[in-house]
N, C-alpha and C. Protein backbone atom coordinates (compact mmCIF):
# COMPACT_ATOMS: atom_id res chain seq x y z
N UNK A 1 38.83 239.25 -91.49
CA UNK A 1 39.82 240.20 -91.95
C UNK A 1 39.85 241.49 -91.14
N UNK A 2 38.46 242.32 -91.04
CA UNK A 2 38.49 243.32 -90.02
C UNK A 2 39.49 243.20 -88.57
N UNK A 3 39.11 242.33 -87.92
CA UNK A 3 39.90 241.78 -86.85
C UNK A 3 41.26 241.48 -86.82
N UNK A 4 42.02 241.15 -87.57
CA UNK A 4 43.70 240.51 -88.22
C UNK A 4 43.94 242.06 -88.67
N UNK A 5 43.25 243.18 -89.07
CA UNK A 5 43.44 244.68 -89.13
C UNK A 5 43.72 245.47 -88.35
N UNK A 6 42.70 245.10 -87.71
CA UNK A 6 42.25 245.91 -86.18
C UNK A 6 43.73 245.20 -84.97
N UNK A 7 44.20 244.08 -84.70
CA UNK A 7 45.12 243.78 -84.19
C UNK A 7 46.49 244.14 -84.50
N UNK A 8 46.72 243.94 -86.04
CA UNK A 8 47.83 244.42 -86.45
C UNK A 8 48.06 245.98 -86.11
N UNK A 9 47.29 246.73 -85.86
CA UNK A 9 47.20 247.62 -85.93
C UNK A 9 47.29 248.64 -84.50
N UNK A 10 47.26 247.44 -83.86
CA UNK A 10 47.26 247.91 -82.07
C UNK A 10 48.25 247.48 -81.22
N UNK A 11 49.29 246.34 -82.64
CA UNK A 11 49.90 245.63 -82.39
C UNK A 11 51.03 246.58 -82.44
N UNK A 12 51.00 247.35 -83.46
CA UNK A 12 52.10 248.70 -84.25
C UNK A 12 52.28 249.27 -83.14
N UNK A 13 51.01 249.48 -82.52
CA UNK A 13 50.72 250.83 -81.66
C UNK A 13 51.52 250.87 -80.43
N UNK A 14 51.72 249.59 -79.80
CA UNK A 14 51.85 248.96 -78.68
C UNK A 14 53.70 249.03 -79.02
N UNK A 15 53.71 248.39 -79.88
CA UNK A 15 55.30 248.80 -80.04
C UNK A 15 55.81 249.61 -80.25
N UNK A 16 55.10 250.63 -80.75
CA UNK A 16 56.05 252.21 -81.04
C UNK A 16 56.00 252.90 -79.66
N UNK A 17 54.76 252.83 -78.85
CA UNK A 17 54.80 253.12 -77.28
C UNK A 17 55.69 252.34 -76.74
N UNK A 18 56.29 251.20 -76.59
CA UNK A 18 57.41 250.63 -75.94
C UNK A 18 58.62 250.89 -76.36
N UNK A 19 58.84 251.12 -77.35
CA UNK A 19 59.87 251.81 -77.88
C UNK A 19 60.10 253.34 -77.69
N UNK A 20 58.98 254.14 -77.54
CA UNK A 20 59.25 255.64 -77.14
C UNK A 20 59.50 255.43 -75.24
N UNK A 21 58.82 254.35 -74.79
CA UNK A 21 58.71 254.41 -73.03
C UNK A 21 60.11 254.15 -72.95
N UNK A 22 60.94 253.24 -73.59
CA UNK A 22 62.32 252.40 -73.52
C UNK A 22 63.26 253.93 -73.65
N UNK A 23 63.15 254.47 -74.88
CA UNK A 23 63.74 255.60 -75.31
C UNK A 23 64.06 256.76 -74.18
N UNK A 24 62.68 256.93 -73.42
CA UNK A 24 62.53 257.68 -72.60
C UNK A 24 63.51 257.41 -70.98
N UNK A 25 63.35 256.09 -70.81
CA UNK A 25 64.27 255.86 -69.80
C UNK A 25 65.34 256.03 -69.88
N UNK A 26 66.13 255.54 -71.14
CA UNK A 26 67.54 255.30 -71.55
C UNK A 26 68.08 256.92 -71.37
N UNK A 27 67.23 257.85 -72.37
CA UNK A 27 67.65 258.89 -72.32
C UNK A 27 67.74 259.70 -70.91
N UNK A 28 66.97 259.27 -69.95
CA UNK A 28 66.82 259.85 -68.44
C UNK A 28 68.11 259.22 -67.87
N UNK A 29 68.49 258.21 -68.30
CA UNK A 29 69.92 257.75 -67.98
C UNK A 29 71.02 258.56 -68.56
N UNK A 30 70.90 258.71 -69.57
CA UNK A 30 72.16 260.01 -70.40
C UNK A 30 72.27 261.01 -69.64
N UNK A 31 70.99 261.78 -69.15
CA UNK A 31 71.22 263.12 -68.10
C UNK A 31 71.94 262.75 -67.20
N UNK A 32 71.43 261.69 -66.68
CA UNK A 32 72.55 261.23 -64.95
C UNK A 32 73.76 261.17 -65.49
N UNK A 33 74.26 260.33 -66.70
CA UNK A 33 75.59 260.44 -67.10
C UNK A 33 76.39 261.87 -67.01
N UNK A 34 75.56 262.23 -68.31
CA UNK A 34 76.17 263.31 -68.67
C UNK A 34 76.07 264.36 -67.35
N UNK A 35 75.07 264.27 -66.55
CA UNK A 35 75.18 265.50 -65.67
C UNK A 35 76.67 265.23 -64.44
N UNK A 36 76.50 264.11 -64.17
CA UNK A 36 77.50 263.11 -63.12
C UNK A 36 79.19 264.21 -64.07
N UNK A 37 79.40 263.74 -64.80
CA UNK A 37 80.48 263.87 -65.76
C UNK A 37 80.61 265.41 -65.72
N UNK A 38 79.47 266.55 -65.96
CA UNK A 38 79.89 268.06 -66.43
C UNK A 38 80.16 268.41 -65.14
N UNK A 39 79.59 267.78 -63.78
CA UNK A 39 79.72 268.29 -62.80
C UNK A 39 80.93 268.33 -62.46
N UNK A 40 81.52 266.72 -62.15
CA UNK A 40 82.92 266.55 -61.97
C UNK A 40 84.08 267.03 -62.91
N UNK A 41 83.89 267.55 -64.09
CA UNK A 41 84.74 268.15 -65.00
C UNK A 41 84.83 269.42 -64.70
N UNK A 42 83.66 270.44 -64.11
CA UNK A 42 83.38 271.85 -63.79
C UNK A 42 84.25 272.10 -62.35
N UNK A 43 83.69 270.89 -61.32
CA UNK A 43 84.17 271.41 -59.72
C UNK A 43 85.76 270.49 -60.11
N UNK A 44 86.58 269.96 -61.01
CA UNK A 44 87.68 269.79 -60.82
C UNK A 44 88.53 270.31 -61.63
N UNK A 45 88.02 270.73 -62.69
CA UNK A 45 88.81 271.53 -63.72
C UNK A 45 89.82 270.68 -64.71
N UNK A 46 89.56 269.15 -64.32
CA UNK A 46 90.54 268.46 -65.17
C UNK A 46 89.79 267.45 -66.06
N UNK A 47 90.04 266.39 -66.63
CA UNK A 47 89.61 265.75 -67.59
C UNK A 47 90.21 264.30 -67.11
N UNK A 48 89.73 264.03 -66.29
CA UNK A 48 90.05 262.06 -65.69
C UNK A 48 89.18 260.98 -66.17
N UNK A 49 89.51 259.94 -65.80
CA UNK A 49 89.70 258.61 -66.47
C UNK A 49 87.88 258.45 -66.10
N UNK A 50 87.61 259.46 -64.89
CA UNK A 50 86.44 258.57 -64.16
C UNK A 50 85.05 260.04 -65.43
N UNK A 51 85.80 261.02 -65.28
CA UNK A 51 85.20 261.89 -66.36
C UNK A 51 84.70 261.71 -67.34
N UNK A 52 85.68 260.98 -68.46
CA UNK A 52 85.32 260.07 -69.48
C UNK A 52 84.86 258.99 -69.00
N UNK A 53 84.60 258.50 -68.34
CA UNK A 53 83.51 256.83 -68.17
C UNK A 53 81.90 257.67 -68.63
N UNK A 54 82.03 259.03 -67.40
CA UNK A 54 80.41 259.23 -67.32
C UNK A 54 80.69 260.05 -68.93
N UNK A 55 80.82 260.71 -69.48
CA UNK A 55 80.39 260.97 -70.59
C UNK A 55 80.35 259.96 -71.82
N UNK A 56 81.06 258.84 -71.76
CA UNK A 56 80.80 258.15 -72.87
C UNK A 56 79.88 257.04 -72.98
N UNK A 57 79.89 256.81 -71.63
CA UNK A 57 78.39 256.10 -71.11
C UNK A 57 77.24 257.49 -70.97
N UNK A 58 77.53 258.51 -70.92
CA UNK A 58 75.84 259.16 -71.70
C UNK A 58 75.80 259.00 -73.24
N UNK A 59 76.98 259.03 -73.91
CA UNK A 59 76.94 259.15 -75.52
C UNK A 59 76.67 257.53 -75.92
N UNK A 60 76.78 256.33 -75.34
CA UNK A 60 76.43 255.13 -75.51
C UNK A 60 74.65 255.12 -75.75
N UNK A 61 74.61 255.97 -74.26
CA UNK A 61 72.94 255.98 -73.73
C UNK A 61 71.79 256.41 -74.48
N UNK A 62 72.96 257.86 -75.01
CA UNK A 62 71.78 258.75 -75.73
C UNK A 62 71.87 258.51 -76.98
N UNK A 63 72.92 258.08 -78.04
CA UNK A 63 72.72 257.04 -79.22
C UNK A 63 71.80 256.15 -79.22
N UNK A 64 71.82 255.41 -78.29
CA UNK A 64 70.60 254.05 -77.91
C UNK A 64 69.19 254.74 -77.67
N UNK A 65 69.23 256.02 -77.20
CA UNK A 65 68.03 256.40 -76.35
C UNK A 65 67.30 257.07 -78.05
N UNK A 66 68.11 257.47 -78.97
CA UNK A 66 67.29 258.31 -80.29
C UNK A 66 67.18 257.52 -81.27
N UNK A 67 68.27 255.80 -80.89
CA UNK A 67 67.58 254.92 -81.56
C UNK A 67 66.01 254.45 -81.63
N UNK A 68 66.11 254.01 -80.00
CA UNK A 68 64.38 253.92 -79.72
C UNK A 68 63.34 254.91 -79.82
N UNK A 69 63.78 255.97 -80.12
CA UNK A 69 62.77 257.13 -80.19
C UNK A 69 62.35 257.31 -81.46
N UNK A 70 63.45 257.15 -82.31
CA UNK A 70 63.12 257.11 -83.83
C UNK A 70 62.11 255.74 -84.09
N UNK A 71 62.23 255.25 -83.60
CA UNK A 71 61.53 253.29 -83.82
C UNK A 71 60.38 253.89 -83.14
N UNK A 72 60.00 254.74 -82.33
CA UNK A 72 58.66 254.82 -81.49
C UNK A 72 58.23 255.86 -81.91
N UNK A 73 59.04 256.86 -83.24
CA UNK A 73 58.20 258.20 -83.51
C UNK A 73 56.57 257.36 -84.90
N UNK A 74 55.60 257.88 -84.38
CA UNK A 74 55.32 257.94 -86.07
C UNK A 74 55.47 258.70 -87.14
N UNK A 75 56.22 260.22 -86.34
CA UNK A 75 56.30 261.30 -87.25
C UNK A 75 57.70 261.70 -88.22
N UNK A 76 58.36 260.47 -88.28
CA UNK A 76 59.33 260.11 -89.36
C UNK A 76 60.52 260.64 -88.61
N UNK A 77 61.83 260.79 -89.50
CA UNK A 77 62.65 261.36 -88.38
C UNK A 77 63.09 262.81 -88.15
N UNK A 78 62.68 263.68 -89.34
CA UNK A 78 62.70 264.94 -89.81
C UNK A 78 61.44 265.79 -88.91
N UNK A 79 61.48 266.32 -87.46
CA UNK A 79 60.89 266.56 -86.72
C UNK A 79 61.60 267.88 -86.34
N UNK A 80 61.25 268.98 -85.90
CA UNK A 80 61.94 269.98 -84.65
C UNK A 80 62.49 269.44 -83.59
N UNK A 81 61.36 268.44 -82.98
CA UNK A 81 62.33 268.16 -82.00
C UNK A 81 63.47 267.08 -82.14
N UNK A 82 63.37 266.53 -83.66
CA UNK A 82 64.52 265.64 -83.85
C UNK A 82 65.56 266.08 -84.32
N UNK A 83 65.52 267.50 -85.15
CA UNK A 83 66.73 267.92 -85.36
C UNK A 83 67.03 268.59 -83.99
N UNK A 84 66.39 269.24 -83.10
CA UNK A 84 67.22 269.54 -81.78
C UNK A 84 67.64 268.59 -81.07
N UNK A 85 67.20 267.22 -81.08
CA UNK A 85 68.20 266.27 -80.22
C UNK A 85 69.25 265.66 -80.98
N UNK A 86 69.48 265.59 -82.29
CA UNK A 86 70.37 265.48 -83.12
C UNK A 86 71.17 266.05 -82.97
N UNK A 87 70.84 267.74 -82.96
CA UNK A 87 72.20 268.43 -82.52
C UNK A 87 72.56 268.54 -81.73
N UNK A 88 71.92 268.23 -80.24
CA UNK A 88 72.62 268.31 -78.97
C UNK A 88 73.23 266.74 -78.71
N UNK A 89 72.62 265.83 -79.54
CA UNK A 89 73.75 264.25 -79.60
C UNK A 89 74.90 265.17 -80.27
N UNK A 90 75.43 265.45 -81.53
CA UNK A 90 76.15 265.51 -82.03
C UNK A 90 77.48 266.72 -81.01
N UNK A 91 76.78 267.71 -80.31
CA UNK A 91 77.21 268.88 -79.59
C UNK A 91 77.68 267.81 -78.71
N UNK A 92 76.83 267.05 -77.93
CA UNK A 92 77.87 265.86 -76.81
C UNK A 92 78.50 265.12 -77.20
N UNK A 93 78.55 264.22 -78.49
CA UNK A 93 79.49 263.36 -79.15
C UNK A 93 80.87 264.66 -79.11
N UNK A 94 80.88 265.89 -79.73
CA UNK A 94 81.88 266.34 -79.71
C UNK A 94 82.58 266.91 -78.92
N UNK A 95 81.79 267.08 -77.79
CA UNK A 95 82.32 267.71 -76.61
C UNK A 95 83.18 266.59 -76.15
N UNK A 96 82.48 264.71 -75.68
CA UNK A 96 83.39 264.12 -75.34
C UNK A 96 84.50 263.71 -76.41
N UNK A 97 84.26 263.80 -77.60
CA UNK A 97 85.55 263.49 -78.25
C UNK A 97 86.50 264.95 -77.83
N UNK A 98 86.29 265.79 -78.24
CA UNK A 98 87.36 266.85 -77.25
C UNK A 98 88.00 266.60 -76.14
N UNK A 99 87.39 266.14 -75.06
CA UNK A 99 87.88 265.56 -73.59
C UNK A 99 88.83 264.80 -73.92
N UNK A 100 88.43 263.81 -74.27
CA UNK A 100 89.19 262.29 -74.60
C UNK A 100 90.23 262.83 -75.64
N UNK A 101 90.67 263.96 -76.49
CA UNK A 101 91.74 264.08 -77.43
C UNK A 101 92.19 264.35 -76.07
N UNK A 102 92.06 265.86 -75.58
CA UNK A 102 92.37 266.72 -74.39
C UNK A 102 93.54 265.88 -73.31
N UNK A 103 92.21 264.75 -72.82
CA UNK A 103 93.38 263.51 -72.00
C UNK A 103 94.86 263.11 -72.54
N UNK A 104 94.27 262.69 -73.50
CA UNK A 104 95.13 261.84 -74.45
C UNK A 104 96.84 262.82 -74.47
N UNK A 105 95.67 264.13 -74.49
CA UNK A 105 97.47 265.33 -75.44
C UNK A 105 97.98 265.42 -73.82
N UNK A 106 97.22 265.76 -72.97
CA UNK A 106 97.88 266.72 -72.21
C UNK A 106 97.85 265.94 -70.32
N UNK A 107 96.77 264.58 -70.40
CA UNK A 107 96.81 263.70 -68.98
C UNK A 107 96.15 264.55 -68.45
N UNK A 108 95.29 263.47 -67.24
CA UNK A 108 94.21 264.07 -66.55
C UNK A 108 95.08 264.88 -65.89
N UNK A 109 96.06 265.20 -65.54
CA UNK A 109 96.60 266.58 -64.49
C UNK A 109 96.80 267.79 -64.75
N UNK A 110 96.33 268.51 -65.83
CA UNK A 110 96.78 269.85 -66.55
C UNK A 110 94.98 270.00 -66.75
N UNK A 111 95.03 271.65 -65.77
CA UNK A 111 93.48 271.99 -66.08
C UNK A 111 92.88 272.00 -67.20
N UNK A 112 91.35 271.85 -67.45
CA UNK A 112 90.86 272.35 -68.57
C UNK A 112 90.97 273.39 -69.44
N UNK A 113 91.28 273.69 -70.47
CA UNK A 113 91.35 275.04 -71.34
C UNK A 113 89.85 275.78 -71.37
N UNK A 114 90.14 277.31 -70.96
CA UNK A 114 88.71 277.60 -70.77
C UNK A 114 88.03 277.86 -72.15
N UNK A 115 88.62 277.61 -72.99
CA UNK A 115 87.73 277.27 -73.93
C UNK A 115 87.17 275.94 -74.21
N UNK A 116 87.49 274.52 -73.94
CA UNK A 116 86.83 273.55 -73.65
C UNK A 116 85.85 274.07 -72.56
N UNK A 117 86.67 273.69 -71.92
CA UNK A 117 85.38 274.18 -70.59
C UNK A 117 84.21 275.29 -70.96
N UNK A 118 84.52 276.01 -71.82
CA UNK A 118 83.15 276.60 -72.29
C UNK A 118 82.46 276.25 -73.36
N UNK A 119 82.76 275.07 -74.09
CA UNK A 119 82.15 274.36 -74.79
C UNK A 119 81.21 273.13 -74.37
N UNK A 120 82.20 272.66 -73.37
CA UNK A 120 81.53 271.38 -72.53
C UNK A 120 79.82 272.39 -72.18
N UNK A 121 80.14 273.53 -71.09
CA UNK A 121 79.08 274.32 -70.69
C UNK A 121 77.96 274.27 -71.56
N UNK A 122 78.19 274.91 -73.40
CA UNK A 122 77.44 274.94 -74.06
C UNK A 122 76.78 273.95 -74.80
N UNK A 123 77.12 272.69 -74.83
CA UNK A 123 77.05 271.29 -75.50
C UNK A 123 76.08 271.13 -74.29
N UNK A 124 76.75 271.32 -73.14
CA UNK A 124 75.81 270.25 -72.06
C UNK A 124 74.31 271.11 -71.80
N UNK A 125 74.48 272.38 -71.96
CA UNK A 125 73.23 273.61 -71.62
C UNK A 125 72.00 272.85 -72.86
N UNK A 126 72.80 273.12 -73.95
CA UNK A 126 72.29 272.62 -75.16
C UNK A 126 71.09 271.53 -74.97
N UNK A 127 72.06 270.41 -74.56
CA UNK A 127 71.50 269.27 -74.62
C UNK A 127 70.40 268.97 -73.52
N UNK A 128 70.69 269.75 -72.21
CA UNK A 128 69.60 269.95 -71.07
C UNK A 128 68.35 270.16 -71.76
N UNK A 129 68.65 271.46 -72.50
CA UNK A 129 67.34 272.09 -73.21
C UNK A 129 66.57 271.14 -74.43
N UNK A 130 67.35 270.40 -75.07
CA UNK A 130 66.73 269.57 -75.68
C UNK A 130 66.05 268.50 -74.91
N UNK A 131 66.52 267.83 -73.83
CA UNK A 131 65.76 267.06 -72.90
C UNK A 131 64.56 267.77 -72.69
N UNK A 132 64.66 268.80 -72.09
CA UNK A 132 63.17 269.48 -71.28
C UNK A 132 62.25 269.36 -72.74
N UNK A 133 62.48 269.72 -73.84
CA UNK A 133 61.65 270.17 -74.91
C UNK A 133 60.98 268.80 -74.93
N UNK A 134 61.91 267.45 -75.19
CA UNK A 134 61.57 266.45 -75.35
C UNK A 134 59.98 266.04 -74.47
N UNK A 135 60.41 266.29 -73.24
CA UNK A 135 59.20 266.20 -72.76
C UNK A 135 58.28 267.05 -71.89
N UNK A 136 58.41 268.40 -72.56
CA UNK A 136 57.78 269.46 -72.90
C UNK A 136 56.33 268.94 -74.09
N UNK A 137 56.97 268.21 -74.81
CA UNK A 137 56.31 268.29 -76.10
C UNK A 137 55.41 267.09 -76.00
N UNK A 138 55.81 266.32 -75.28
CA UNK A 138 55.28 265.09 -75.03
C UNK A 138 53.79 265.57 -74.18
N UNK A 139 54.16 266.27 -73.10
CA UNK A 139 53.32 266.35 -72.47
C UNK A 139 52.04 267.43 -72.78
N UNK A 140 52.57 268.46 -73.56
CA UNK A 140 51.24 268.83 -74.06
C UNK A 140 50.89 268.12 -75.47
N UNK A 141 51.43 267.21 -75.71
CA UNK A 141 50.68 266.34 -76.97
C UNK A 141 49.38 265.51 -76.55
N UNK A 142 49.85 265.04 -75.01
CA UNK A 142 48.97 264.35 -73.77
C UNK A 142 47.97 265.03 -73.60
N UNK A 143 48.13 266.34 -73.56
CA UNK A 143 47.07 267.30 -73.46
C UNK A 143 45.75 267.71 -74.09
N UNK A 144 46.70 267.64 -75.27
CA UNK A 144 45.87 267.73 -76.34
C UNK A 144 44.79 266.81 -77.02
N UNK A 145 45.50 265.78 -76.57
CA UNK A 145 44.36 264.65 -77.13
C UNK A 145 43.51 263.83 -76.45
């Protein structure tokens, strides 16, 4: 019985680390998205077809990426750093739903409104900073133990 304990138990372990390592990639994929996307939205000032690809493939990414993170936390989902990546998902979910109305009303050829455009800024600053924390936190947890 000790042993069928002791396995199950390393067995947990092993999967919540593959699930935070998985998490971790996916989400390193959302930055390339999302960064690919604020860039080309910033140096063109418009809102195109290729704009929305990269932001909704980061919001695909980073949904998927806090799926696996939640599956690999043991510390439930009510965390600091889970309500800050919560809100910087939710700050990018709404930034690209803005874009994508934006397209929709007005076609990729009519500049950005600088008030989008200063939202995109703050959604995407946002969400940078929640990345770094992410593994900010990681790494002196490494530290620590």
């Amino acid at each position: 019985m000790p042993f069928n304990r002791f396995f199950n138990e390393n067995l947990n372990a092993l999967k919540m680390k593959t699930a935070s390592i998985t998490g971790s990639i996916i989400v390193t994929l959302a930055l390339i998205f999302y960064s690919i996307g604020f860039a080309k939205e910033r140096r063109e000032k418009l809102v195109t077809s290729r704009i929305l690809f990269f932001y909704t493939i980061g919001i695909l990414l980073d949904i998927t990426a806090t799926i696996f993170m939640i599956i690999g936390s043991s510390k439930g989902l009510l965390t600091i750093h889970g309500l800050i990546g919560y809100s910087s998902l939710l700050g990018m979910l709404t930034d690209t739903f803005l874009l994508w109305k934006y397209n929709i009303k007005h076609g990729p050829v009519k500049d950005v409104s600088k008030n989008l455009h200063l939202y995109s800024r703050i959604a995407y600053t946002w969400w940078v900073i929640a990345y770094i924390t992410g593994g900010l936190l990681v790494a002196l947890s490494k530290m620590s133990s």
